[in-house]
Protein backbone atom coordinates (compact mmCIF):
# COMPACT_ATOMS: atom_id res chain seq x y z
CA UNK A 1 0.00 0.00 0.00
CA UNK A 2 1.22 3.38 -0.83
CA UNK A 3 0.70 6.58 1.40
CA UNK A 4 0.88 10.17 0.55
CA UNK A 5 1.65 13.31 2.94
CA UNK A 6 0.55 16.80 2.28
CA UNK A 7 3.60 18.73 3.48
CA UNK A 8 3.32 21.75 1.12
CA UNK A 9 1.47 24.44 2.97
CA UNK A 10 3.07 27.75 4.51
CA UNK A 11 1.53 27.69 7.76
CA UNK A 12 0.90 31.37 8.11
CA UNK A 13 -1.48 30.76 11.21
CA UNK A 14 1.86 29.54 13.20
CA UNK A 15 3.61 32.70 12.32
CA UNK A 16 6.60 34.30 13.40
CA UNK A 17 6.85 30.28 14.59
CA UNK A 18 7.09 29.40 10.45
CA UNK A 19 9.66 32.60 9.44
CA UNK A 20 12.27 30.22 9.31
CA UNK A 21 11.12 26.78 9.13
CA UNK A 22 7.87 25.00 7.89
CA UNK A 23 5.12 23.91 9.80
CA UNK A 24 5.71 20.21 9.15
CA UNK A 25 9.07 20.60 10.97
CA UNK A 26 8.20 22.12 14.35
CA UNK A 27 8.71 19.90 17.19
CA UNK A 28 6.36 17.54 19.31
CA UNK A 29 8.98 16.82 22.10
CA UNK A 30 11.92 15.20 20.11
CA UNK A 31 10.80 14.36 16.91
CA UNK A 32 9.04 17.17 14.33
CA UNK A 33 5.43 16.31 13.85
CA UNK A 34 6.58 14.93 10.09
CA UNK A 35 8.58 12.45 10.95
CA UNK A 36 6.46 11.22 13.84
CA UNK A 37 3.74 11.04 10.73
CA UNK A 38 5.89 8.76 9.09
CA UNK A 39 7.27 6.21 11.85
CA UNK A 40 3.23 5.74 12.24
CA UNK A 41 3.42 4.48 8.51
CA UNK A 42 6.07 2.50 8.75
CA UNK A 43 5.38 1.39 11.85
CA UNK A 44 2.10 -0.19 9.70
CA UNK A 45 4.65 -1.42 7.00
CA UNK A 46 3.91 1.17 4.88
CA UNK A 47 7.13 2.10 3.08
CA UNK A 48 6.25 3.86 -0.35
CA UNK A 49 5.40 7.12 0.60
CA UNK A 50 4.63 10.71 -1.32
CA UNK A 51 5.57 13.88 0.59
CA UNK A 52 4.47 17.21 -1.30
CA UNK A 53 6.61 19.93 -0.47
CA UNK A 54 6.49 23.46 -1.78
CA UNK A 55 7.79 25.81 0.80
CA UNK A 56 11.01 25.68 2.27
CA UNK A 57 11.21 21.83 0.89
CA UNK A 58 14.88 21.28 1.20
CA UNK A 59 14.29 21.71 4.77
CA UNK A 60 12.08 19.07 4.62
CA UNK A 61 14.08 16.52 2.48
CA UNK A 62 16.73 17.38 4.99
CA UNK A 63 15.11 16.60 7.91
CA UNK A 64 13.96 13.17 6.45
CA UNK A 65 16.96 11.97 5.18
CA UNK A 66 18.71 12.85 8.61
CA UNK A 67 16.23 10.36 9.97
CA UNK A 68 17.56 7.30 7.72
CA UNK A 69 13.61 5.78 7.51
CA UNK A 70 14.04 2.80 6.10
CA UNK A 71 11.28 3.91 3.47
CA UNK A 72 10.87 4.37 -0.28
CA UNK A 73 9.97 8.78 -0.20
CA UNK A 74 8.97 10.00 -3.08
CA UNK A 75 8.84 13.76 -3.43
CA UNK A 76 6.11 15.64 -5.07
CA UNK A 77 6.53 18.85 -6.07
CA UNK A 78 2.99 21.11 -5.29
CA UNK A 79 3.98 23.93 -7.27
CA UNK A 80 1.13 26.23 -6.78
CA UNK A 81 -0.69 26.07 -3.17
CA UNK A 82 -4.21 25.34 -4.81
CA UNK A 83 -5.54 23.26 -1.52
CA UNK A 84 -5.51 19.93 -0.67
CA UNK A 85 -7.43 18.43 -3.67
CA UNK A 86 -5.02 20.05 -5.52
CA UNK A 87 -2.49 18.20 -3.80
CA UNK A 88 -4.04 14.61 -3.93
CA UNK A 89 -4.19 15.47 -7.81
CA UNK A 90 -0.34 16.48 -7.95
CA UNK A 91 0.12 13.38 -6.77
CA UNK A 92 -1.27 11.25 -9.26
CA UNK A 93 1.87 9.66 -11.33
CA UNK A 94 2.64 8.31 -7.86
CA UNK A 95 0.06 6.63 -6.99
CA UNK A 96 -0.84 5.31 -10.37
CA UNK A 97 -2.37 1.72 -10.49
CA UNK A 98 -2.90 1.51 -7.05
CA UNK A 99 -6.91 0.51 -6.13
CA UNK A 100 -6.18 2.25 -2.52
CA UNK A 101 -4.09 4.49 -0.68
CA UNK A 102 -3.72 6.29 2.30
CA UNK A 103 -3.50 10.30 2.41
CA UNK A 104 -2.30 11.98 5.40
CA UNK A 105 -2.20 16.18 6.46
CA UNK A 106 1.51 16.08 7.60
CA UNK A 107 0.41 19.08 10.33
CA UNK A 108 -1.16 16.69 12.31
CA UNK A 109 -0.39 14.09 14.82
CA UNK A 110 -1.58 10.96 14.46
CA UNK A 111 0.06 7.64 16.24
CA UNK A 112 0.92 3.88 14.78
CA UNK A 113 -2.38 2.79 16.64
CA UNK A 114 -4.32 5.08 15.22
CA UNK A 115 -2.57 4.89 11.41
CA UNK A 116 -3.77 0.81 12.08
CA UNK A 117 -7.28 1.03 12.84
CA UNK A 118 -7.50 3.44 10.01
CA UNK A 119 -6.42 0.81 7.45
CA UNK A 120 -7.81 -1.95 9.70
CA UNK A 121 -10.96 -0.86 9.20
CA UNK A 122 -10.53 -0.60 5.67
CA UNK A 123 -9.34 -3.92 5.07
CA UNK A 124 -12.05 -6.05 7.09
CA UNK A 125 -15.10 -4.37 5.45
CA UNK A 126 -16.69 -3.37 2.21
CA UNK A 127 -16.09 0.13 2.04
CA UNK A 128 -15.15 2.21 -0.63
CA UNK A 129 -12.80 4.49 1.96
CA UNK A 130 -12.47 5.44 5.08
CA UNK A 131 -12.09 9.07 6.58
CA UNK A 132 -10.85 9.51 10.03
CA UNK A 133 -13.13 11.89 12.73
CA UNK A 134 -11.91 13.86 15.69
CA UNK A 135 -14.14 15.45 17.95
CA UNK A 136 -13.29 18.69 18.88
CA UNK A 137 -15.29 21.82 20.47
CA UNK A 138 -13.88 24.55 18.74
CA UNK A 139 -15.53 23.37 14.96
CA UNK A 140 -15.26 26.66 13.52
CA UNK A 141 -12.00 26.20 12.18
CA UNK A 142 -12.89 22.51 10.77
CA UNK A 143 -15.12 20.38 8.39
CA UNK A 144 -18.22 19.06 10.04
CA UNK A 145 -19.00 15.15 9.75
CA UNK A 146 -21.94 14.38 9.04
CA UNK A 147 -22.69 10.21 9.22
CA UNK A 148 -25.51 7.97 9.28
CA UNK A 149 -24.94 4.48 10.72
CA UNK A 150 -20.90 5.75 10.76
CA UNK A 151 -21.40 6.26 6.97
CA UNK A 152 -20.25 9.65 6.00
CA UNK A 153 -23.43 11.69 4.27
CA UNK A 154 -21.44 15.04 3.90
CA UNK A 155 -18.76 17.29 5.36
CA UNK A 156 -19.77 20.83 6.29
CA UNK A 157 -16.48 23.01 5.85
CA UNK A 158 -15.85 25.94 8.16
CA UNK A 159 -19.52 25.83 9.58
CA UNK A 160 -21.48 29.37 10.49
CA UNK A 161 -23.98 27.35 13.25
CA UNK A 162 -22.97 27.59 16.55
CA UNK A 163 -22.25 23.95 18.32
CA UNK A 164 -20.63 23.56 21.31
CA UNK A 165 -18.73 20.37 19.98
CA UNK A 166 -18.82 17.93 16.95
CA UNK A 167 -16.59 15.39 14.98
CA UNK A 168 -15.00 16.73 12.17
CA UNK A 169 -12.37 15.82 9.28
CA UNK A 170 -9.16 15.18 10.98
CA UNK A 171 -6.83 15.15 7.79
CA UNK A 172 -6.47 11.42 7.46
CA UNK A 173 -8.14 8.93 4.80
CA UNK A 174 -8.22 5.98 3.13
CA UNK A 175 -9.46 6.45 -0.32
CA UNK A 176 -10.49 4.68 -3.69
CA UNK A 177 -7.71 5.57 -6.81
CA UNK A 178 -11.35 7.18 -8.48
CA UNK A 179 -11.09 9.56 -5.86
CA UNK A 180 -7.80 11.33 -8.22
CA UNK A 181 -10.30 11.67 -11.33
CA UNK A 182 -13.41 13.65 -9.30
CA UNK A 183 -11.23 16.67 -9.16
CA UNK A 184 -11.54 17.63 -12.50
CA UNK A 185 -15.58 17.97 -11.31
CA UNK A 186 -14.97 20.30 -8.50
CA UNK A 187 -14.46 23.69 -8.46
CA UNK A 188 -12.65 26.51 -6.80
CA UNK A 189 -14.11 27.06 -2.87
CA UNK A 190 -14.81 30.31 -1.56
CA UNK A 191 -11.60 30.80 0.13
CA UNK A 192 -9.75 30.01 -3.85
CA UNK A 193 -8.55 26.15 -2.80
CA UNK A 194 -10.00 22.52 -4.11
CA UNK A 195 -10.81 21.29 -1.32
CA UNK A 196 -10.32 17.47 -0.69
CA UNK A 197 -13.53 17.48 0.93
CA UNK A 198 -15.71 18.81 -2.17
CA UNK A 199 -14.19 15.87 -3.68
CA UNK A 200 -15.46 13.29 -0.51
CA UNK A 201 -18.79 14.46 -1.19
CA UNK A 202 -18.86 13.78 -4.82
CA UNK A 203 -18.03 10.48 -3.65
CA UNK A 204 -20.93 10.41 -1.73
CA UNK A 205 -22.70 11.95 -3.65
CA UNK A 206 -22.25 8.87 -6.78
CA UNK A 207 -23.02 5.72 -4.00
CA UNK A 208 -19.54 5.08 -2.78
CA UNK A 209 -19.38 4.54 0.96
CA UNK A 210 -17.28 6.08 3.09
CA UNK A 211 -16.94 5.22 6.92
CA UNK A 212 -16.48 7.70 9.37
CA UNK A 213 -13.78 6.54 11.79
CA UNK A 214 -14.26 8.64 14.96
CA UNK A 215 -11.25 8.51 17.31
CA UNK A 216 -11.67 10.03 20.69
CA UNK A 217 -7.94 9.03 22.57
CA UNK A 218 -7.21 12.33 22.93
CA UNK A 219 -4.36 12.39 21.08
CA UNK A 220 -5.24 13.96 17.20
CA UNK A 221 -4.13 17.55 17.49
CA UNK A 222 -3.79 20.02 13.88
CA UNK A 223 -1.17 21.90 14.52
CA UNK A 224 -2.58 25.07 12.91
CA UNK A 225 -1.42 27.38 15.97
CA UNK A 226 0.69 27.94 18.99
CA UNK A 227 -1.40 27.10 21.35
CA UNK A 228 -1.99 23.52 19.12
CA UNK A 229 1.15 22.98 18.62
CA UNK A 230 1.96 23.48 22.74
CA UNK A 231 -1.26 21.70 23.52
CA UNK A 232 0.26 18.58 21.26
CA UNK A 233 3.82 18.69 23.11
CA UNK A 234 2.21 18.54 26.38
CA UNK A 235 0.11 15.21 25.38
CA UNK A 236 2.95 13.82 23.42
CA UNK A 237 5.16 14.43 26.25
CA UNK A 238 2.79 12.59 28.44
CA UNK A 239 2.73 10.04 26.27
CA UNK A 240 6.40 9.60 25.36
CA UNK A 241 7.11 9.33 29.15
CA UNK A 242 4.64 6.80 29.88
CA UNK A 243 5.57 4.87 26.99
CA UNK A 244 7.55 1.74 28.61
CA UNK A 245 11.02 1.69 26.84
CA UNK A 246 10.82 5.01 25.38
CA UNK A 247 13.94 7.23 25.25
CA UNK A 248 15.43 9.91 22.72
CA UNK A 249 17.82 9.21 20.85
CA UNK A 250 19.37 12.71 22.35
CA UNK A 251 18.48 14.72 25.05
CA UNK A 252 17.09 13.83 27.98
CA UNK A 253 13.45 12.56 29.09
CA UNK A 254 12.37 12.61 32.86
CA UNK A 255 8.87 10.58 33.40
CA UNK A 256 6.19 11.79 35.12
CA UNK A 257 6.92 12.13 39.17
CA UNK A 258 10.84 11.92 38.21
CA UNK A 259 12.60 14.86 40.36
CA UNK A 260 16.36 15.98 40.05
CA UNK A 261 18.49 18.27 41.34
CA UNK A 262 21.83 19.01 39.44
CA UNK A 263 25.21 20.15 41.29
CA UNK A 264 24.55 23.58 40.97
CA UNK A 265 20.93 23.85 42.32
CA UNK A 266 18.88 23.47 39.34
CA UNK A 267 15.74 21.75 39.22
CA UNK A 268 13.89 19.80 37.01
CA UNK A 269 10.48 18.03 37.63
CA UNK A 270 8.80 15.63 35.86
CA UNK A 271 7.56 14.63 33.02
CA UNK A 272 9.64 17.45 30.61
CA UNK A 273 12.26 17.00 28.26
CA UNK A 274 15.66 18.42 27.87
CA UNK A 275 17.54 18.73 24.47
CA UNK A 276 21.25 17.97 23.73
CA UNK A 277 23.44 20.41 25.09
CA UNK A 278 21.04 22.08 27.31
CA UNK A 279 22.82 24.43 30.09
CA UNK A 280 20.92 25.07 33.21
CA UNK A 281 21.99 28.18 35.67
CA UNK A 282 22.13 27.94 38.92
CA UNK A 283 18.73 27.51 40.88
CA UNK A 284 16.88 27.66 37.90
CA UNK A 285 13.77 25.00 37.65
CA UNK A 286 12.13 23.41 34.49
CA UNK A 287 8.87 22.65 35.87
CA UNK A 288 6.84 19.85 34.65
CA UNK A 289 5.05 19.62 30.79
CA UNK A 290 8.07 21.87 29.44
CA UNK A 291 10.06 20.89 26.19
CA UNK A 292 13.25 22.46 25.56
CA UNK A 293 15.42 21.72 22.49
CA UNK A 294 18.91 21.34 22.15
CA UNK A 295 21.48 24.42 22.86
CA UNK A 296 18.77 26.38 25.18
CA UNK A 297 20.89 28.07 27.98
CA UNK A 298 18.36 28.91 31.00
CA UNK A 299 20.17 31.57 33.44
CA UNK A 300 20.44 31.41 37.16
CA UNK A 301 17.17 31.27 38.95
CA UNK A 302 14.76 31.35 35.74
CA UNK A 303 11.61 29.29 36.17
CA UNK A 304 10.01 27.43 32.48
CA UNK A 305 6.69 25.92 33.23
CA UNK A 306 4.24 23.97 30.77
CA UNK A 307 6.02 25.45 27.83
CA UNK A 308 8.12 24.71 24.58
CA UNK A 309 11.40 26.29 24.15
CA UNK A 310 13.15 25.40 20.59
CA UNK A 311 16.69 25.36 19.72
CA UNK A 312 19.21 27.60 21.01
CA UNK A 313 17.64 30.15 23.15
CA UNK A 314 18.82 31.96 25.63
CA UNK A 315 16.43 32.46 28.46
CA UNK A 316 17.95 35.31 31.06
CA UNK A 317 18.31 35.11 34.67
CA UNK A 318 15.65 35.06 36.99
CA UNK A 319 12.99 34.62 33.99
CA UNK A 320 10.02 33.82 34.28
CA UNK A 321 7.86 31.57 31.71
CA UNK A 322 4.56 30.00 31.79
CA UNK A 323 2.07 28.64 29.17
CA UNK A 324 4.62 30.02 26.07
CA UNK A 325 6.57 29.16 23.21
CA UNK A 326 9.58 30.69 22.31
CA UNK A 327 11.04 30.18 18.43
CA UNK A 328 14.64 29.46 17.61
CA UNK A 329 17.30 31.65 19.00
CA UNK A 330 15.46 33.57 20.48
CA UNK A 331 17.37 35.79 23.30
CA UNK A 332 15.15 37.29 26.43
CA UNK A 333 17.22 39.18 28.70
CA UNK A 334 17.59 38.73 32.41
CA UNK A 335 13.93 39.33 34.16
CA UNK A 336 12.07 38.70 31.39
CA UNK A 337 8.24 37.48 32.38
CA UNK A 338 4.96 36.32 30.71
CA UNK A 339 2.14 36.55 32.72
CA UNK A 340 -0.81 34.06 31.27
CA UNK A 341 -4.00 34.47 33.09
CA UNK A 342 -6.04 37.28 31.92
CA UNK A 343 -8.31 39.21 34.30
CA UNK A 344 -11.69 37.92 35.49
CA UNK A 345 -13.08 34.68 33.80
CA UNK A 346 -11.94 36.32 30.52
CA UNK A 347 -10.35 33.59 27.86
CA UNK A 348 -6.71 34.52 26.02
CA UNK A 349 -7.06 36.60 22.95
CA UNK A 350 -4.09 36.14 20.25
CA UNK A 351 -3.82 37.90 16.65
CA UNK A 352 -3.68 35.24 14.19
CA UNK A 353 -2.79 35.45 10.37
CA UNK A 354 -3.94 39.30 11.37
CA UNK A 355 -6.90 38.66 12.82
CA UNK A 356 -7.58 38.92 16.95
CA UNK A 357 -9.00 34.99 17.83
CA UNK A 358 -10.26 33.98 21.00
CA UNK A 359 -7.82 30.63 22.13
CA UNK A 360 -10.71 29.30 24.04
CA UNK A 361 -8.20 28.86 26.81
CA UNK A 362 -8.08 30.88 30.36
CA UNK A 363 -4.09 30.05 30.48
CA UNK A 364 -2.14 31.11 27.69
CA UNK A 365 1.10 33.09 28.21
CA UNK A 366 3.23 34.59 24.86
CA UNK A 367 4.57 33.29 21.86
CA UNK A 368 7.99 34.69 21.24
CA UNK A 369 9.06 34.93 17.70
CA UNK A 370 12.22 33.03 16.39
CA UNK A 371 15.81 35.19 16.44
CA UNK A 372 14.48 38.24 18.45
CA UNK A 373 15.66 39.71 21.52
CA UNK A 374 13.47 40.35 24.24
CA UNK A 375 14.92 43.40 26.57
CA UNK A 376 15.68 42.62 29.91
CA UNK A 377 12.67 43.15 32.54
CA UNK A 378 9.77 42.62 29.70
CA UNK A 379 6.32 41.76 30.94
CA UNK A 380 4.80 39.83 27.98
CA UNK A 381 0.69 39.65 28.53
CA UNK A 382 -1.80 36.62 27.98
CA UNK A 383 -1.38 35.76 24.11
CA UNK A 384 1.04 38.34 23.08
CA UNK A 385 2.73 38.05 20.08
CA UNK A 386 6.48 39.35 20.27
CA UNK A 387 8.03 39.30 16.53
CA UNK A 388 11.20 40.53 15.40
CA UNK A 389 12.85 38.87 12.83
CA UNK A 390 16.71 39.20 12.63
C-alpha cells in the first residue's frame, strides 16, 4: 500500500513560529510532527510514501533523510498552493495503479495505533474508503462530519452554526484511486482552494461509501497554531514518558513524578524533556510539561513551566515563563516574564494570520518569535505576540 503526505502548505497561522522553518518541521517533544507522521506508517509497514513539499522543501528533504527511515519517499513537487485536492491530484503519477491508498495532512499528529485502525478498518469491510473523525469543540476552524450508521453523508467546511462540539475531518483517509479523477468535477471554494472534501462528497454523492472513523484518545491535534502545537507537546510528552522503553535518541526525558536536582541547584520536575546540550543556571527550575530543544541556555534562577522552548535560546536570569513558546534563538534578557492568566473569567485573545481569535483557553502566556531579543525586565501579557525577525 502506498501513502501520501501533504507537506506543502506555509503555515501562516503559526507565524513568526514558520519565518524560518515550515510547519511540518516544528517539534512535538523530540521528533518534528513529520517524521512522527511517518514512523506511524512505517510502523504499519507502509514504506512507499509521497511527501508534497512546496515551501522551504529542502528543509524538509533534509530533515527526512537525517532520519535514515528505512522507506521508499517519493517527493512531489505542489507547485502552486491550490488546496488539498489540488495536492491529492499532484500526486497522481505516484500513486498510479494503485486501487487504494492512504492520504495523510503532515500538520497533524496521528500515532501507529491510530494509522492501524484506520487501514484496519478498511481492510475487514466493504467500504469504498475510510475518513478519520476527531471530535473537537472549537468546529469553527474545521469540516463538520456528518454520518448515518458511521457512513459519511457530507462534510460541512468551516460551519457558520454555533455547536458547542462535533466530529469533524481530521486530515487522514483511506481512499479509492477514483477519488484522483473527481477533481476535474470540482471547483474553486470560496476561500480560492479545491478542497479534498468537495471531492469526498462527490463520492458520496455517486453511492460510494465512506466510513467515518471517529477517534476520541485524545491524542489527534492540527497543529494550525501555537497554542496547538503546545497543547500537542504537552500530550505527546505525556505520552512519550509513559511509553515503557521510550527514550530519545538525544536529550534527555524525565517521566512523570521523576525529580532531580543538578550540582549547581537546578531543578527539574517531571515529566519534561531536555535537548542535547542544554545548560541550566544555577537555581533555575524546568517545571513539569516543558520541552526544551537542544542548545537552550536557561540563566540562574529562571523558572520554564508547561512550555516549549526550541533550539538555542537563551532564556535570562531570573525569567520567568509560563504557558509560552519561544522560536529558535530567540534571546530574552535577564527578568524577562509572561504573565498568562487574563483578568476575570476572561479567555486569552491572540492575533492570528492578522486577525484577533479567542484561544478558548483561560491560560495562555506569549509566543515569542524566532531570532528576536526580548529586553531585559519585559512583561509579555496573555497571548502576546512578540516578533522581530533578525
Amino acid at each position: 500500500m502506498k501513502a501520501v503526505v501533504f507537506a506543502a502548505g506555509l503555515g501562516k497561522r503559526l507565524r513568526p513560529l514558520t519565518s524560518f522553518r515550515p510547519k511540518h518541521l516544528l517539534p512535538l517533544v523530540d521528533k518534528p510532527v513529520l517524521i512522527r507522521v511517518l514512523e506511524a506508517l512505517l510502523s504499519n509497514g507502509i514504506r512507499h510514501v509521497g511527501v508534497t513539499v512546496a515551501y522551504m522543501d529542502e528543509s524538509i528533504k533534509h530533515a527526512i533523510a537525517q532520519e535514515r527511515l528505512p522507506m521508499d519517499i517519493t517527493y512531489v513537487q505542489q507547485k502552486e498552493l491550490l488546496g488539498t485536492a489540488h495536492a491529492l491530484y499532484a500526486c497522481k503519477d505516484f500513486l498510479e495503479g494503485e486501487e487504494t491508498f492512504l492520504v495523510i495532512y503532515g500538520d497533524i499528529t496521528i500515532t501507529e495505533e491510530t494509522v492501524r485502525k484506520l487501514t484496519s478498518s478498511f481492510v475487514k469491510s466493504s467500504y469504498d474508503g475510510v475518513i478519520m473523525a476527531a471530535r473537537v469543540k472549537d468546529v469553527g476552524s474545521f469540516g463538520i462530519l456528518r454520518d448515518r450508521d458511521g457512513m459519511l453523508e457530507c462534510i460541512v467546511e468551516k460551519p457558520t452554526e454555533r455547536l458547542p462540539e462535533a466530529y469533524v475531518n481530521a486530515g487522514a483517509y483511506m481512499l479509492p484511486s477514483e477519488s484522483i479523477e473527481y477533481f476535474s468535477k470540482i471547483k474553486l471554494s470560496a476561500r480560492g482552494e479545491y478542497e479534498l472534501t468537495d471531492i469526498l462528497n462527490l463520492l458520496v454523492e455517486d453511492g460510494y461509501k465512506i466510513h467515518v472513523l471517529k477517534m476520541d484518545d485524545g491524542l489527534w491535534f492540527d497543529i494550525g497554531r501555537a497554542w496547538d502545537l503546545l497543547d500537542a507537546n504537552i500530550a505527546f510528552l505525556e505520552r512519550v514518558s509513559s511509553k515503557h522503553g521510550y527514550s530519545p535518541k538525544s536529550g534527555r526525558l524525565l517521566r512523570p513524578g521523576m525529580n532531580v536536582e543538578t550540582e549547581d541547584g537546578a531543578r527539574l520536575f517531571g515529566p519534561c524533556f531536555l535537548g542535547e546540550g542544554v545548560n541550566l543556571g544555577k537555581g533555575s527550575s524546568i517545571l513539569p510539561y516543558t520541552v526544551v530543544l537542544g542548545g537552550t541556555s536557561i540563566g540562574e534562577g529562571a523558572v520554564v513551566g508547561n512550555s516549549l522552548v526550541m533550539e538555542n535560546v537563551t532564556i535570562g536570569d531570573r525569567s520567568v515563563l509560563f504557558h509560552s513558546v519561544v522560536g529558535e534563538g530567540a534571546v530574552l534578557g535577564a527578568g524577562c516574564t509572561t504573565r498568562y492568566r487574563p483578568p476575570g473569567h476572561e479567555t486569552v485573545k491572540m492575533v492570528v494570520a492578522d486577525k484577533l481569535v479567542d484561544t478558548g483557553r483561560k491560560e495562555f502566556g506569549a509566543v515569542i518569535s524566532p531570532y528576536s531579543k526580548v529586553p531585559a525586565g519585559a512583561v509579555l501579557e496573555p497571548g502576546e505576540v512578540y516578533w522581530q525577525e533578525g
